[in-house]
Protein backbone atom coordinates (compact mmCIF):
# COMPACT_ATOMS: atom_id res chain seq x y z
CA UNK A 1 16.62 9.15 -6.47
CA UNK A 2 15.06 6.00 -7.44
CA UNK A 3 15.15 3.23 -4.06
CA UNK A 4 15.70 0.59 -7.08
CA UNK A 5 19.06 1.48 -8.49
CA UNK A 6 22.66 0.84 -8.23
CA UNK A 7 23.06 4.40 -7.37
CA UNK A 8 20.76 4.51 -4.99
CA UNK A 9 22.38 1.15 -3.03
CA UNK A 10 25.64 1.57 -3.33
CA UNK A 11 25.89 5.33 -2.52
CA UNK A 12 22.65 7.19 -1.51
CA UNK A 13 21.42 4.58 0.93
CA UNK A 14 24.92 4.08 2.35
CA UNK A 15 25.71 8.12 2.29
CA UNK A 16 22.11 8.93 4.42
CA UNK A 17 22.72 6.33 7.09
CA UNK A 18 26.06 7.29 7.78
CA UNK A 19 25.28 10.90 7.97
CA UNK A 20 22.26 10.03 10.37
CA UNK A 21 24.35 8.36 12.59
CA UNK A 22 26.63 11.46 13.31
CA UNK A 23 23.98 13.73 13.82
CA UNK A 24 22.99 14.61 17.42
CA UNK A 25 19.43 13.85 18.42
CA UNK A 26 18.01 17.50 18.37
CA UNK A 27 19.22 17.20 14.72
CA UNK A 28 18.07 14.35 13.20
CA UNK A 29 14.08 15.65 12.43
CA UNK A 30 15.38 18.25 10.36
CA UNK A 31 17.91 15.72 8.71
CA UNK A 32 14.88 13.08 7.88
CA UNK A 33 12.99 15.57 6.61
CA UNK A 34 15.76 17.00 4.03
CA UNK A 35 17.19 13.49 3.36
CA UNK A 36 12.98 12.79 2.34
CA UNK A 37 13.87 14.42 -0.15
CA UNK A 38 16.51 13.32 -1.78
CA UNK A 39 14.98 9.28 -0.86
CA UNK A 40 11.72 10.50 -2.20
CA UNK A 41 12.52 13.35 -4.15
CA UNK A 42 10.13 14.97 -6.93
CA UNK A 43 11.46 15.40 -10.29
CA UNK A 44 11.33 19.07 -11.08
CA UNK A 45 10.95 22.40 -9.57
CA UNK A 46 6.92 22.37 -10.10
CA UNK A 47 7.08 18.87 -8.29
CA UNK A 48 9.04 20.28 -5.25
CA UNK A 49 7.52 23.44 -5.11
CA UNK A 50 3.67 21.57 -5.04
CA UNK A 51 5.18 19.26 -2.58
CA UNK A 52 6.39 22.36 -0.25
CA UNK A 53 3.28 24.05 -0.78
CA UNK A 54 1.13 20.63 0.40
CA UNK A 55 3.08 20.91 3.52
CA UNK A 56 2.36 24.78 4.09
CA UNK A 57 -0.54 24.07 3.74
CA UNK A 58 -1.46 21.16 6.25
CA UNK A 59 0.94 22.55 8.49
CA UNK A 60 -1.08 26.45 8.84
CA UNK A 61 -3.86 24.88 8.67
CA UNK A 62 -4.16 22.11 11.72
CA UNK A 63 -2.25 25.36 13.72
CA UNK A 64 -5.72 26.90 12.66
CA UNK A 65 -7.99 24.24 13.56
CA UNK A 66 -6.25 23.58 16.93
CA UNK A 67 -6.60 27.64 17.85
CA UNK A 68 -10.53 27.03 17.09
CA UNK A 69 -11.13 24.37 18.86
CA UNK A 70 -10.12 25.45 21.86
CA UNK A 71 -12.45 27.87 21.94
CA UNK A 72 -15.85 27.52 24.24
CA UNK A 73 -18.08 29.22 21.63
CA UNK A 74 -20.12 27.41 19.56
CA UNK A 75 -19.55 29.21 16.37
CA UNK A 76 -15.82 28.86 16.70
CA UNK A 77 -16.53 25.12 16.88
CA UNK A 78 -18.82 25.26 13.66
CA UNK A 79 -15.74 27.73 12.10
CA UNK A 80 -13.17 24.96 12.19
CA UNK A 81 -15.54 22.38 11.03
CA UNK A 82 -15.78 24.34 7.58
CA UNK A 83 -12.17 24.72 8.02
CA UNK A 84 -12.14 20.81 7.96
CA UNK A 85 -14.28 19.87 5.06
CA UNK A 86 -13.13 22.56 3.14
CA UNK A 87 -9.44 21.21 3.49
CA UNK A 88 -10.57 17.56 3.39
CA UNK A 89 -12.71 18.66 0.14
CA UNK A 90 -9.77 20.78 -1.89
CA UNK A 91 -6.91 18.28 -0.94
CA UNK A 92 -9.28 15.65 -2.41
CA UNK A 93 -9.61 17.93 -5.94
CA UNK A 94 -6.02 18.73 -6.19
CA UNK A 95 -5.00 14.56 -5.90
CA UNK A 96 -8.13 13.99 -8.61
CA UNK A 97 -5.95 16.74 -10.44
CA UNK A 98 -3.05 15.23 -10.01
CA UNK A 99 -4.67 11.77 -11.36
CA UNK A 100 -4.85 12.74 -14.67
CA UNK A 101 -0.48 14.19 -14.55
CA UNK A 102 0.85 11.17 -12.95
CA UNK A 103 4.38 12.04 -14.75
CA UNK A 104 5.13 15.52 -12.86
CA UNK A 105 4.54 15.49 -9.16
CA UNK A 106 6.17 13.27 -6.42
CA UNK A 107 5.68 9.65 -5.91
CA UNK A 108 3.96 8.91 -2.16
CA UNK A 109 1.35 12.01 -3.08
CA UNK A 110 -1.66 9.76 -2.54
CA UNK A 111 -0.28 8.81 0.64
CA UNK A 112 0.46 11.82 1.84
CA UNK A 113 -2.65 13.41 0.98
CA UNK A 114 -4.50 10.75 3.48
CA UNK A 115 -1.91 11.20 5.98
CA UNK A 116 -2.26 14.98 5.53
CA UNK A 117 -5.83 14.82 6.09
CA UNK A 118 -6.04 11.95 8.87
CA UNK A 119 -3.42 14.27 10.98
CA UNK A 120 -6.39 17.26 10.30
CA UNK A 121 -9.28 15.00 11.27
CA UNK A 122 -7.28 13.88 15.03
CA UNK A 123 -6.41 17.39 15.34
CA UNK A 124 -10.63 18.04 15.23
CA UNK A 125 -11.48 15.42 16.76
CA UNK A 126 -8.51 16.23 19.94
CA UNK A 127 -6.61 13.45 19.03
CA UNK A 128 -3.47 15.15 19.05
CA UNK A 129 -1.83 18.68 19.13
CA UNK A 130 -1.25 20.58 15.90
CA UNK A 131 2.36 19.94 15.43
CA UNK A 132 4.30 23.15 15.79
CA UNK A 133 7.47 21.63 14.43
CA UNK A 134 7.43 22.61 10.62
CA UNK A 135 10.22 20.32 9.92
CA UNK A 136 8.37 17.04 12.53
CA UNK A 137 5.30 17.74 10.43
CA UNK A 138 7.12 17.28 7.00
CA UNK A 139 9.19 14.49 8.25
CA UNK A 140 5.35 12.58 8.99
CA UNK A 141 4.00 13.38 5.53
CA UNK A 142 7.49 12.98 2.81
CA UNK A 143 9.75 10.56 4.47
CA UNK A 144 7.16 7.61 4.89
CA UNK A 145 4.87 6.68 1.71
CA UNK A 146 3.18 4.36 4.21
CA UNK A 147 -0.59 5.16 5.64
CA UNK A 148 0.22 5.60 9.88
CA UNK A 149 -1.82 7.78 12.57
CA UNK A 150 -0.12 10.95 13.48
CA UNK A 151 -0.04 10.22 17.19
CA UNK A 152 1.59 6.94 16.69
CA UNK A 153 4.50 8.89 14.46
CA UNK A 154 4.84 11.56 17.41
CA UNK A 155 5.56 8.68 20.03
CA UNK A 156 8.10 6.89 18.05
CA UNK A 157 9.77 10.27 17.35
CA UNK A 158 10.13 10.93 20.75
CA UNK A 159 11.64 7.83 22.06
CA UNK A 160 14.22 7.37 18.83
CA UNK A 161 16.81 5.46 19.78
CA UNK A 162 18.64 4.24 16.75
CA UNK A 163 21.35 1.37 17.27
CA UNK A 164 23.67 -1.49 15.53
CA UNK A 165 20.88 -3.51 15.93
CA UNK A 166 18.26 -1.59 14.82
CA UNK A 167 19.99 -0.95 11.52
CA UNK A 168 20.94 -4.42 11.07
CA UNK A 169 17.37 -4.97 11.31
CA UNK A 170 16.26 -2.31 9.30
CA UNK A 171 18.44 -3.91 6.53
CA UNK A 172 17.26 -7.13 6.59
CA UNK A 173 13.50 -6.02 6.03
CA UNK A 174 14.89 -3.31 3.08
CA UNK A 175 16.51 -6.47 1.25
CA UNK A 176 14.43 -8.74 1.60
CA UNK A 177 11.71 -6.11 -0.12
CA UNK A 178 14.24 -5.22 -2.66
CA UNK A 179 14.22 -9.38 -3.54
CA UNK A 180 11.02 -8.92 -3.83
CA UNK A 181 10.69 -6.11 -5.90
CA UNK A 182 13.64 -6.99 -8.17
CA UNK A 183 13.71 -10.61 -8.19
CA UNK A 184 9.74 -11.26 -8.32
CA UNK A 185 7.88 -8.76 -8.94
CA UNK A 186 9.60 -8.00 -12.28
CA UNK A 187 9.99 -11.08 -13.61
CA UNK A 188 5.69 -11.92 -12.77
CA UNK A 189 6.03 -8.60 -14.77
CA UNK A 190 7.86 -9.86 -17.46
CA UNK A 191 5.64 -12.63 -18.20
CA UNK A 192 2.61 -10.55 -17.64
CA UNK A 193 3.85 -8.19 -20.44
CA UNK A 194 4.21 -11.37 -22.84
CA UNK A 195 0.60 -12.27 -22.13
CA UNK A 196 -1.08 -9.24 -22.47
CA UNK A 197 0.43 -9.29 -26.14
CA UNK A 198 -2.17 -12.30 -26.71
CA UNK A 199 -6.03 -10.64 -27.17
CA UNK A 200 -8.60 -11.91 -24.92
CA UNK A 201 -10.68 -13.19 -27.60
CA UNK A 202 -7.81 -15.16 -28.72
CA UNK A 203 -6.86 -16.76 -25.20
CA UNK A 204 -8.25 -19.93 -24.00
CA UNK A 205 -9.40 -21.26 -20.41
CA UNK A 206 -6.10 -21.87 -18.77
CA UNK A 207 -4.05 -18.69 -21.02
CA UNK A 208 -6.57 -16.37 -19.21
CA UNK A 209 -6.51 -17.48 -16.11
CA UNK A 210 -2.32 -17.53 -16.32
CA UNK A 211 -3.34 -13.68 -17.00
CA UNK A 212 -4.81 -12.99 -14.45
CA UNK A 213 -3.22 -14.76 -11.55
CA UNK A 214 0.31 -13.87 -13.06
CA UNK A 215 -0.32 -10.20 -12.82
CA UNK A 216 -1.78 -10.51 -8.95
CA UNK A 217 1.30 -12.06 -8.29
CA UNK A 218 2.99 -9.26 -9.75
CA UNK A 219 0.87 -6.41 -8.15
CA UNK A 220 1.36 -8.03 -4.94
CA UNK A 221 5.59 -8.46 -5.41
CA UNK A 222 5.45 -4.76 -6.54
CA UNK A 223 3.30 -3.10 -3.96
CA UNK A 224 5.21 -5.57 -0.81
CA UNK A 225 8.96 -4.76 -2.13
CA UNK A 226 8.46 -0.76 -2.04
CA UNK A 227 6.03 -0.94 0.56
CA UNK A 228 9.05 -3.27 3.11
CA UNK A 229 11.99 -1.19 1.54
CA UNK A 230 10.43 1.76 2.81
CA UNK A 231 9.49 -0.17 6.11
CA UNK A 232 13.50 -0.86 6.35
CA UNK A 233 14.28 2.54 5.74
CA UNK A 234 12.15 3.74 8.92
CA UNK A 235 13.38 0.76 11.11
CA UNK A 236 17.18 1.51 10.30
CA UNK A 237 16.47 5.75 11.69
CA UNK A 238 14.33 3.97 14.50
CA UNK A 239 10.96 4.07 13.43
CA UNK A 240 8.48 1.04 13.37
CA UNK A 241 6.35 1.08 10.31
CA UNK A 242 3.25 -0.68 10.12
CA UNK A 243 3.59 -4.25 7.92
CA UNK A 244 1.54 -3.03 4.92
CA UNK A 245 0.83 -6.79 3.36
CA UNK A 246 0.88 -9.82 5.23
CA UNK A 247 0.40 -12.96 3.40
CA UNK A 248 -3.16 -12.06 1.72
CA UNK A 249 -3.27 -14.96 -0.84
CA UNK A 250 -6.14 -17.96 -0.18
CA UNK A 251 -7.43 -16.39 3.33
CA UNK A 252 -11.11 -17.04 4.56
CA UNK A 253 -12.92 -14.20 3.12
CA UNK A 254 -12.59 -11.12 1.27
CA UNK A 255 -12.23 -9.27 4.57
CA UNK A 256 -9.45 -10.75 5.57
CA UNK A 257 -7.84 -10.57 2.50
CA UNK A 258 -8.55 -7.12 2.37
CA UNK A 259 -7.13 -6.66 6.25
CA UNK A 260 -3.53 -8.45 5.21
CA UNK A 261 -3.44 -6.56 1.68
CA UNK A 262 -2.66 -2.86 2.10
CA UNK A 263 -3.95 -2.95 5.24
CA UNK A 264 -2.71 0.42 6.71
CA UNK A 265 -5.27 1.54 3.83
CA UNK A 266 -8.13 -0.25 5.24
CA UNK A 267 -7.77 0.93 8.84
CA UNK A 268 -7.65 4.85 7.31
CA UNK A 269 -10.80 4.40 5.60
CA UNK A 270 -12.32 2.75 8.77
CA UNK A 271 -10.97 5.12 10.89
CA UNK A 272 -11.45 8.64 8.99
CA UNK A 273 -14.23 7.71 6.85
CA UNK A 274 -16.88 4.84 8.59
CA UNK A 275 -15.87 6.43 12.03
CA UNK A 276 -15.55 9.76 11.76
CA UNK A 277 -16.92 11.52 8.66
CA UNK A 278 -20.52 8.95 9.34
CA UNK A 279 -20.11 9.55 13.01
CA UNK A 280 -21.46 13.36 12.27
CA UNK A 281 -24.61 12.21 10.18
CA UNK A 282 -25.59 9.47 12.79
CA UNK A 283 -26.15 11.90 15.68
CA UNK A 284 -29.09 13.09 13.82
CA UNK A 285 -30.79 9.80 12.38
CA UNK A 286 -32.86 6.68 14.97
CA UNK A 287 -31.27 3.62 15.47
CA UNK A 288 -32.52 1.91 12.16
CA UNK A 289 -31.67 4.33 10.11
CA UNK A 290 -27.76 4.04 11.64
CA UNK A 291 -27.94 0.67 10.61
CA UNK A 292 -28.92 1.58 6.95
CA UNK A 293 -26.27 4.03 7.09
CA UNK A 294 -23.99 1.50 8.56
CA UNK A 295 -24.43 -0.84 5.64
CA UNK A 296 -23.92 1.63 3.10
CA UNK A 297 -20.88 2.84 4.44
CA UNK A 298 -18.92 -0.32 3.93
CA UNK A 299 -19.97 -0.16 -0.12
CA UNK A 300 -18.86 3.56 -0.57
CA UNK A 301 -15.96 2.95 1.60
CA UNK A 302 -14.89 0.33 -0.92
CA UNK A 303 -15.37 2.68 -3.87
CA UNK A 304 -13.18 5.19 -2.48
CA UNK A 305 -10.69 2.45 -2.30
CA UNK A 306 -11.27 1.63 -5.84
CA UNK A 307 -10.98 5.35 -6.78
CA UNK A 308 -7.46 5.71 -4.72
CA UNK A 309 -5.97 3.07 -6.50
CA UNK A 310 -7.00 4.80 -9.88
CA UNK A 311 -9.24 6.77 -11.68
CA UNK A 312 -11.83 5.23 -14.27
CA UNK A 313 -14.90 3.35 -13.96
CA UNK A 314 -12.81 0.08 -13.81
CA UNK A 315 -11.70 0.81 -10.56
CA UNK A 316 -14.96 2.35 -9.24
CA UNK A 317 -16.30 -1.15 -9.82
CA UNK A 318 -13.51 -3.53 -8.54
CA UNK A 319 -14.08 -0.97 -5.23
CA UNK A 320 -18.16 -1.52 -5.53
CA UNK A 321 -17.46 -5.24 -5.57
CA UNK A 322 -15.25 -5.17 -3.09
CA UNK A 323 -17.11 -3.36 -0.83
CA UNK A 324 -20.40 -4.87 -1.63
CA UNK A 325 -18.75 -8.46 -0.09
CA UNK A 326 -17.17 -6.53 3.08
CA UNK A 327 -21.03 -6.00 3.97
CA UNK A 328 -22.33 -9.31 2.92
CA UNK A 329 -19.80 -11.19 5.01
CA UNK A 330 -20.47 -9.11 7.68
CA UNK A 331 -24.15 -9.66 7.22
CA UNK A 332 -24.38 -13.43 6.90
CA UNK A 333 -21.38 -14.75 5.21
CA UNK A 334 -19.23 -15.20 7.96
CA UNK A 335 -21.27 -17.02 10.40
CA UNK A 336 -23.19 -19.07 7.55
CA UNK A 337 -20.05 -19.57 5.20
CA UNK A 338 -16.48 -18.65 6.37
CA UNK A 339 -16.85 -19.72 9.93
CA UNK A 340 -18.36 -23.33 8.74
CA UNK A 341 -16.10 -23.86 5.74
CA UNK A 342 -12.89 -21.74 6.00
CA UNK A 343 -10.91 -24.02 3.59
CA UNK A 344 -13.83 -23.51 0.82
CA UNK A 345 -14.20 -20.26 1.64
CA UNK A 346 -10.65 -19.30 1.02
CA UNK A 347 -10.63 -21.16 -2.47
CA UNK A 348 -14.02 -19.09 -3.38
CA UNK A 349 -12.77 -16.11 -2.29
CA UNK A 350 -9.33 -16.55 -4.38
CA UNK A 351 -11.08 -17.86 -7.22
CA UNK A 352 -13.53 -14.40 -6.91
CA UNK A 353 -10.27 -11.83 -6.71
CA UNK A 354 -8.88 -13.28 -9.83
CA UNK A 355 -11.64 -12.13 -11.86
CA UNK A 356 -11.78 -8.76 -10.01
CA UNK A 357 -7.65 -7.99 -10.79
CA UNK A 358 -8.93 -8.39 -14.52
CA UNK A 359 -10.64 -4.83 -14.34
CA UNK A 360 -7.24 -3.60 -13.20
CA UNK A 361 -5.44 -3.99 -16.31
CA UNK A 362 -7.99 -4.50 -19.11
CA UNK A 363 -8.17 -1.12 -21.19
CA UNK A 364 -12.32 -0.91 -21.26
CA UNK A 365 -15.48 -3.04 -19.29
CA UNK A 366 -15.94 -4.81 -22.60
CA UNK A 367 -12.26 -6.29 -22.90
CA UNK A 368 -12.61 -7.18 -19.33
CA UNK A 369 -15.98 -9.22 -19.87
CA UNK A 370 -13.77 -10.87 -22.89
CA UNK A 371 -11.13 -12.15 -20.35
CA UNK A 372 -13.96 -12.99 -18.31
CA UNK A 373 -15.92 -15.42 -20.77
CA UNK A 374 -12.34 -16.92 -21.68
CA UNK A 375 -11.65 -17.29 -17.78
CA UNK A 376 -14.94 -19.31 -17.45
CA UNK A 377 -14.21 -21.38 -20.24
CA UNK A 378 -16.09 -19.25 -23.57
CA UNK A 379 -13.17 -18.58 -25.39
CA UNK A 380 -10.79 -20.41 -27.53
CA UNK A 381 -10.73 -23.92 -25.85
CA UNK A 382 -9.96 -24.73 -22.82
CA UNK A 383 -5.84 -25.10 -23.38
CA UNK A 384 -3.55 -23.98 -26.38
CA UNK A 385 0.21 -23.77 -27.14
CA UNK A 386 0.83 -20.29 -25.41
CA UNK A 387 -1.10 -21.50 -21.91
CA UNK A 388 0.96 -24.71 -21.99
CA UNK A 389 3.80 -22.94 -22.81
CA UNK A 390 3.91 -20.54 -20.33
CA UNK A 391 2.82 -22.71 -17.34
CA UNK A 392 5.39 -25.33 -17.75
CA UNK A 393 7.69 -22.89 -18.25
CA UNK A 394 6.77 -20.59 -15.28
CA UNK A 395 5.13 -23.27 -13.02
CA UNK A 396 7.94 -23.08 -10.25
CA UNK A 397 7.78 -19.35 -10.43
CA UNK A 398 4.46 -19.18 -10.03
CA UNK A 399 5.13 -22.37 -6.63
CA UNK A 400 7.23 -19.88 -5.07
CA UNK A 401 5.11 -16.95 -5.56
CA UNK A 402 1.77 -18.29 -3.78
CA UNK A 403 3.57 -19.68 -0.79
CA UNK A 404 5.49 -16.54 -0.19
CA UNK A 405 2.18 -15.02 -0.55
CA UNK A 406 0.39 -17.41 1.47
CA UNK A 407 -0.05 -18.09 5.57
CA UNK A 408 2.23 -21.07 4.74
CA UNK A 409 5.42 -19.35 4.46
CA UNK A 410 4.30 -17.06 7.73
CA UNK A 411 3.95 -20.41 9.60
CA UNK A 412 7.02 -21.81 8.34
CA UNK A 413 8.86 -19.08 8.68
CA UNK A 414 8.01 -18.34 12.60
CA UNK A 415 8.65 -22.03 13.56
CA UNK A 416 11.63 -21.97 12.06
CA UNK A 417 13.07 -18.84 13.53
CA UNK A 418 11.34 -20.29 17.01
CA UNK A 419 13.37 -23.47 16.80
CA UNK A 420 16.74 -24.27 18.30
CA UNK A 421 18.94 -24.60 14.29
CA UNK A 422 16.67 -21.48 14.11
CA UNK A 423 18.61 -19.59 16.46
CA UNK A 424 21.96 -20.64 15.82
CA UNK A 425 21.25 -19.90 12.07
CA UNK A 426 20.25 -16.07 13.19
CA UNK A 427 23.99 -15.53 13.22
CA UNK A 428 24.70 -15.62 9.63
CA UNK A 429 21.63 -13.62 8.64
CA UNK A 430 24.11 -10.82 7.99
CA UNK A 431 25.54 -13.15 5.77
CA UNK A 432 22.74 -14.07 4.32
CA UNK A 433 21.46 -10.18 3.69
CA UNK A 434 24.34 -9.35 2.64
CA UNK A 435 24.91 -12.46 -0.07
CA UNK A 436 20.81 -11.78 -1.17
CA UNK A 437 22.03 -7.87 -1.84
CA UNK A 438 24.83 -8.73 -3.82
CA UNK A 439 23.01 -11.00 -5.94
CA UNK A 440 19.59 -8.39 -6.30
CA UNK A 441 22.41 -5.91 -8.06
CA UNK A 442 23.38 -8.59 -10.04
CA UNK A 443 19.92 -9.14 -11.17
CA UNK A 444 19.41 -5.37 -11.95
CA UNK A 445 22.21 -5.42 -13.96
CA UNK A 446 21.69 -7.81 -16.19
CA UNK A 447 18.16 -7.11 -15.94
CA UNK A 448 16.62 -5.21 -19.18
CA UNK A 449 14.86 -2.88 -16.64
CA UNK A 450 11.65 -0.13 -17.91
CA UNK A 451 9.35 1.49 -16.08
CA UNK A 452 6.62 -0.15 -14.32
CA UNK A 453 3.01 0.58 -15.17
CA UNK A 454 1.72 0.18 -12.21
CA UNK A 455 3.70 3.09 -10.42
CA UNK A 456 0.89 4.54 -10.42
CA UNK A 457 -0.80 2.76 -7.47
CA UNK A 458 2.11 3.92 -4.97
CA UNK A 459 1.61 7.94 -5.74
């Protein structure tokens, strides 16, 4: 059942929560993990039937990998690190599989696979137990399409205590994403569909650059409203998702703007890859050579990124890029740029992630060095009638957009919840949630709605 629909609001969402509440405690891991289903559902006996078999398959084998490593023996040890890789290694080829059939398996499969193989990795590295709970296990890996450690999940589980105000919470933060989704993020798409129509080679200066920062605004909306609705979801059973983007727009550097935007993400690849998969190779090498290794890590870990987001060279190169600037700050651009200039460095950065969200949606590398030479000013003039049209027309769309997206509206925001009208005004948030809710079905239904294209980047 889709999150964004008017049957999903006005009788899934309410139907779950109720039935949550009036389960006993013992009961309520099985409940989240069949009620995953039906929030999360795959379309399709294949679908549920890979999706059961993913689970089976994590679940035997951590129980497998914990039984080794206890163990003294060294060959047992060496056993369950073939046991890793090769799990690590096919769960890898089966979502590379799965790449290429986005239409027919379950949406959060990306996700999952990490968590799936993050919960493997802390089981091998005596993190955590091997979960013996079939049903705990799937509740970690269906219910929540957001990147969080295993041992993190496994507190929160066992100190659930679900309340009036913890749904009331939970609400607020599922809303508020559903605004976001609904209200921005599909009309940034909107637009972005009506410039795409135009061909690079056609566009000038300021009708390319409209492109471009249009559809980051849109990629942003999109990827925030699922990414909080499912955050509201978790805080209305009890759980306390991770905040998955937090105001990335105009921040000093490319590594902070990588650390607010999908940040759960980040921390994986940091975690599981740079610190643990590296960690095995630099037992073995001198200092030096660590550093070497070091330094490479940060570009592969960036094409990896790229790669997860989608397959094709286009991506492999926005993740090179990225990466490649993760070292280089770390290197010298922080202490010789970012630290000295942080305003300039925020604009350059910006300015440098505009042209890198172009090889997200052009169709080839040569169309994308099109929208580049019109971006820098090589195409058709620097203004024409569909550039000026669309920025007057969208100008206070596109306000609202970068200081949602911005530290401003953080800064704003917490001062204003700090202050004394602040407080008295928390009493009508329900109010206000619930006025925001009626008007986000309003704008669905008179909405022409379609599928997005960039589903993709949550499976």
């Amino acid at each position: 059942m889709p999150l964004v629909s008017l049957r999903f609001l006005l009788f899934g969402l309410p139907l779950f929560l109720i039935v949550y509440y009036c389960i006993p405690g013992k009961g309520r891991q099985i409940y989240i993990w069949v009620g995953s289903f039906l929030l999360y559902g795959p379309g399709g006996w294949t679908s549920l039937l890979l999706l059961i078999g993913q689970l089976g398959y994590v679940y035997i084998t951590g129980i497998w990998l914990a039984v080794l490593q206890k163990q003294k023996q060294k060959k047992y040890r060496f056993s369950s690190g073939v046991i890793l890789y090769f799990s690590v290694s096919l769960q890898i080829a089966l979502l590379l599989y799965l790449r290429h059939k986005a239409d027919s398996f379950p949406v959060g499969t990306a996700v999952r696979t990490l968590q799936g193989i993050g919960y493997l990795l802390g089981i091998y590295r005596k993190h955590h137990p091997a979960e013996r709970n079939f049903f705990g296990l799937g509740s970690y890996l269906v219910l929540f399409p957001i990147i969080m450690p295993y041992e993190v999940f496994q507190r929160q589980s066992e100190n659930l205590r679900p309340d009036i105000m913890v749904l009331s919470d939970g609400m607020g933060i599922f809303i508020r994403g559903l605004a976001e989704k609904v209200v921005l993020a599909d009309t940034f798409g909107y637009v972005f569909s009506q410039l795409r129509k135009i061909l690079p080679q056609d566009m000038s200066m300021l009708t390319a650059w409209l492109t471009a920062v249009i559809f980051s605004m849109y990629l942003y909306f999109e990827l925030l409203g699922y990414s909080e609705m499912t955050r509201g979801l978790g805080r209305c059973i009890g759980y306390d998702l991770p905040k998955n983007f937090n105001h990335p727009f105009f921040t000093s550097g490319v590594t902070v703007f990588m650390q607010n935007w999908n940040s759960t993400l980040l921390l994986w690849f940091e975690k599981n890859f740079r610190h643990g998969f590296l960690d095995i190779f630099q037992k073995n090498f001198k200092n030096n050579f660590k550093k070497i290794l070091d330094c490479v890590s940060f570009v592969l870990m960036g094409i990896l990124i790229g790669a997860w987001y989608g397959a094709g060279t286009q991506f492999l190169l926005w993740g090179l890029l990225i990466g490649s600037c993760l070292l280089l700050e770390k290197l010298w651009l922080k202490k010789y740029w970012i630290q000295k200039h942080p305003v300039w460095s925020g604009i350059s950065s910006g300015i440098f992630l505009q042209f890198l969200w172009v090889l997200f949606f052009s169709q080839n590398f040569s169309q994308t060095v099109l929208y580049w030479k019109a971006m820098l000013g090589f195409g058709n003039g620097l203004t024409d009638r569909n550039g000026l049209y669309y920025f007057v027309s969208y100008l206070g769309l596109l306000l609202i957009g970068f200081y949602i997206a911005t530290d401003l509206f953080r800064n704003i925001e917490e001062r204003f919840s700090q202050a004394e009208i602040g407080k008295k005004m928390a009493f009508f948030k329900p109010v206000f949630f619930g006025a925001l809710l009626i008007f986000c079905m309003a704008f669905m239904i008179y909405q022409k709605q379609g599928e997005t294209t960039m589903l993709f980047l949550l499976i």
